[in-house]
Protein backbone atom coordinates (compact mmCIF):
# COMPACT_ATOMS: atom_id res chain seq x y z
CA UNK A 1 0.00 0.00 0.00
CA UNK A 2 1.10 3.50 -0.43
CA UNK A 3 0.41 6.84 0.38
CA UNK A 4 1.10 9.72 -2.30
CA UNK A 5 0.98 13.23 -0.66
CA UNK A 6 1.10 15.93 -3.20
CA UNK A 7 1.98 19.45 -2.43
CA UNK A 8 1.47 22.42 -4.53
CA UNK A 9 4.49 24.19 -5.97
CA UNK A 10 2.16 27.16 -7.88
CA UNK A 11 -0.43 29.34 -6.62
CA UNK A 12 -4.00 27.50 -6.56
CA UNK A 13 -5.26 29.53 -9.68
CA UNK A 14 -3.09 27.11 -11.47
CA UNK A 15 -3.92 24.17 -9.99
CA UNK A 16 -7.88 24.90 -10.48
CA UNK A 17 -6.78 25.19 -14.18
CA UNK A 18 -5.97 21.66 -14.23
CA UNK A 19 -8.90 20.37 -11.83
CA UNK A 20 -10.49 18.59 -14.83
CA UNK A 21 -7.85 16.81 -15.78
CA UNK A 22 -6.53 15.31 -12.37
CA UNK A 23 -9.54 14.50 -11.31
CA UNK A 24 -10.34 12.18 -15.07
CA UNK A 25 -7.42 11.09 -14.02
CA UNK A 26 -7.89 9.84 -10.55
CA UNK A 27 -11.50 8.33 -11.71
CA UNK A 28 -9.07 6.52 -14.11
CA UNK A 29 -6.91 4.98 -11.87
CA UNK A 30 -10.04 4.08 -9.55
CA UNK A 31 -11.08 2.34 -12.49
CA UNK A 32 -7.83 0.34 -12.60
CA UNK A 33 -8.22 -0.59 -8.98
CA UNK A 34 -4.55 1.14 -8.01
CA UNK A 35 -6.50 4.27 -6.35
CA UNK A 36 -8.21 3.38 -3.17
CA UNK A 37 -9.07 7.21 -1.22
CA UNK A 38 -7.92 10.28 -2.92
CA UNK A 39 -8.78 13.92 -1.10
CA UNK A 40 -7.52 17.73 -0.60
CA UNK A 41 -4.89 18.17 2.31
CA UNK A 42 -6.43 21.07 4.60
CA UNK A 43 -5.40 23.78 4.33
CA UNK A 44 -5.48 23.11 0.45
CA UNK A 45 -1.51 23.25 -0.54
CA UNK A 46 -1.65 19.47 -1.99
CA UNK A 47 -3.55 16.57 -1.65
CA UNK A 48 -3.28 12.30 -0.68
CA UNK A 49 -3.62 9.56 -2.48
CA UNK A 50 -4.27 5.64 -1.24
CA UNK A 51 -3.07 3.68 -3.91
CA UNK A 52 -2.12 -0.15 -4.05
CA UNK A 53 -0.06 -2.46 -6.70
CA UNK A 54 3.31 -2.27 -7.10
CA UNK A 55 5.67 0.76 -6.73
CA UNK A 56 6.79 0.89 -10.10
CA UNK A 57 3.51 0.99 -11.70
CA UNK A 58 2.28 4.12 -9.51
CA UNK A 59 4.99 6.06 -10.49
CA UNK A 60 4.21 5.19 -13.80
CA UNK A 61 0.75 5.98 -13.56
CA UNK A 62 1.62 9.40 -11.53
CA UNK A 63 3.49 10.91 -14.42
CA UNK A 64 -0.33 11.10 -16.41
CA UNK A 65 -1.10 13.44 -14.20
CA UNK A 66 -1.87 16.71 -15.30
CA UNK A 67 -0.70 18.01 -11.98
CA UNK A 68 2.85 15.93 -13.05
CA UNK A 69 2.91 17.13 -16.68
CA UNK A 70 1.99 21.07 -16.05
CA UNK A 71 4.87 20.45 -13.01
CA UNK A 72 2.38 21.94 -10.11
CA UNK A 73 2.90 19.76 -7.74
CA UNK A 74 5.58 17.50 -6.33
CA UNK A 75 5.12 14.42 -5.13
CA UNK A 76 6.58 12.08 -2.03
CA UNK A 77 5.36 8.00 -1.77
CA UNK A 78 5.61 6.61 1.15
CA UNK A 79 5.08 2.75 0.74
CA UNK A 80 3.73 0.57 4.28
CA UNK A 81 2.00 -2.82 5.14
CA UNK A 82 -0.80 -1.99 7.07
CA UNK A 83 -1.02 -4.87 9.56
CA UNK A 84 -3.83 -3.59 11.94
CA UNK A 85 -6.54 -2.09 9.83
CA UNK A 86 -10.79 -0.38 11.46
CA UNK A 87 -13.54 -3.06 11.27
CA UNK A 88 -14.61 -2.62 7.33
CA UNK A 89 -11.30 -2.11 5.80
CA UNK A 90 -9.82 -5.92 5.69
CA UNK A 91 -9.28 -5.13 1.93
CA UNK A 92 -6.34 -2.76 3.14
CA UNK A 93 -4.36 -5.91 4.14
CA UNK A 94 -1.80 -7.62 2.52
């Protein structure tokens, strides 16, 4: 499992330019089962990402983003096994 924290390197007018497009994005990679959660980081200078598979392929996948091609954001991937997970979330394991 990983976690993908994005944060902003350009004021947010930018980013909202690109809204669109990240966000066909992330419904794509829901689609492909690699994005579990995706959401804004408050206060809004970058957002998370819950993504599973393999670490290769998400970095892959992260460079389609039009938050990655326009260079607005930077990104950090922090990969962990998440051996205790809430009543609900089993799917998180292993």
């Amino acid at each position: 499992m990983f976690v993908v924290s994005l944060s902003y390197k350009v004021p947010l007018e930018q980013v909202d330019d690109h809204i669109e497009g990240h966000i066909s994005w992330l419904k794509a990679g829901y689609a492909k089962g690699m994005f579990l959660a995706s959401g804004r980081k408050v206060p809004r200078d970058g957002g998370v990402i819950l993504a599973k598979g393999n670490r290769k392929d998400l970095e892959a996948e992260l460079t389609n983003d039009p938050f990655h091609q326009h260079d607005l954001a930077d990104y950090t991937i922090t990969e962990f096994d998440p051996v205790m997970v809430a009543d609900g979330l089993e799917a998180l394991q292993g």
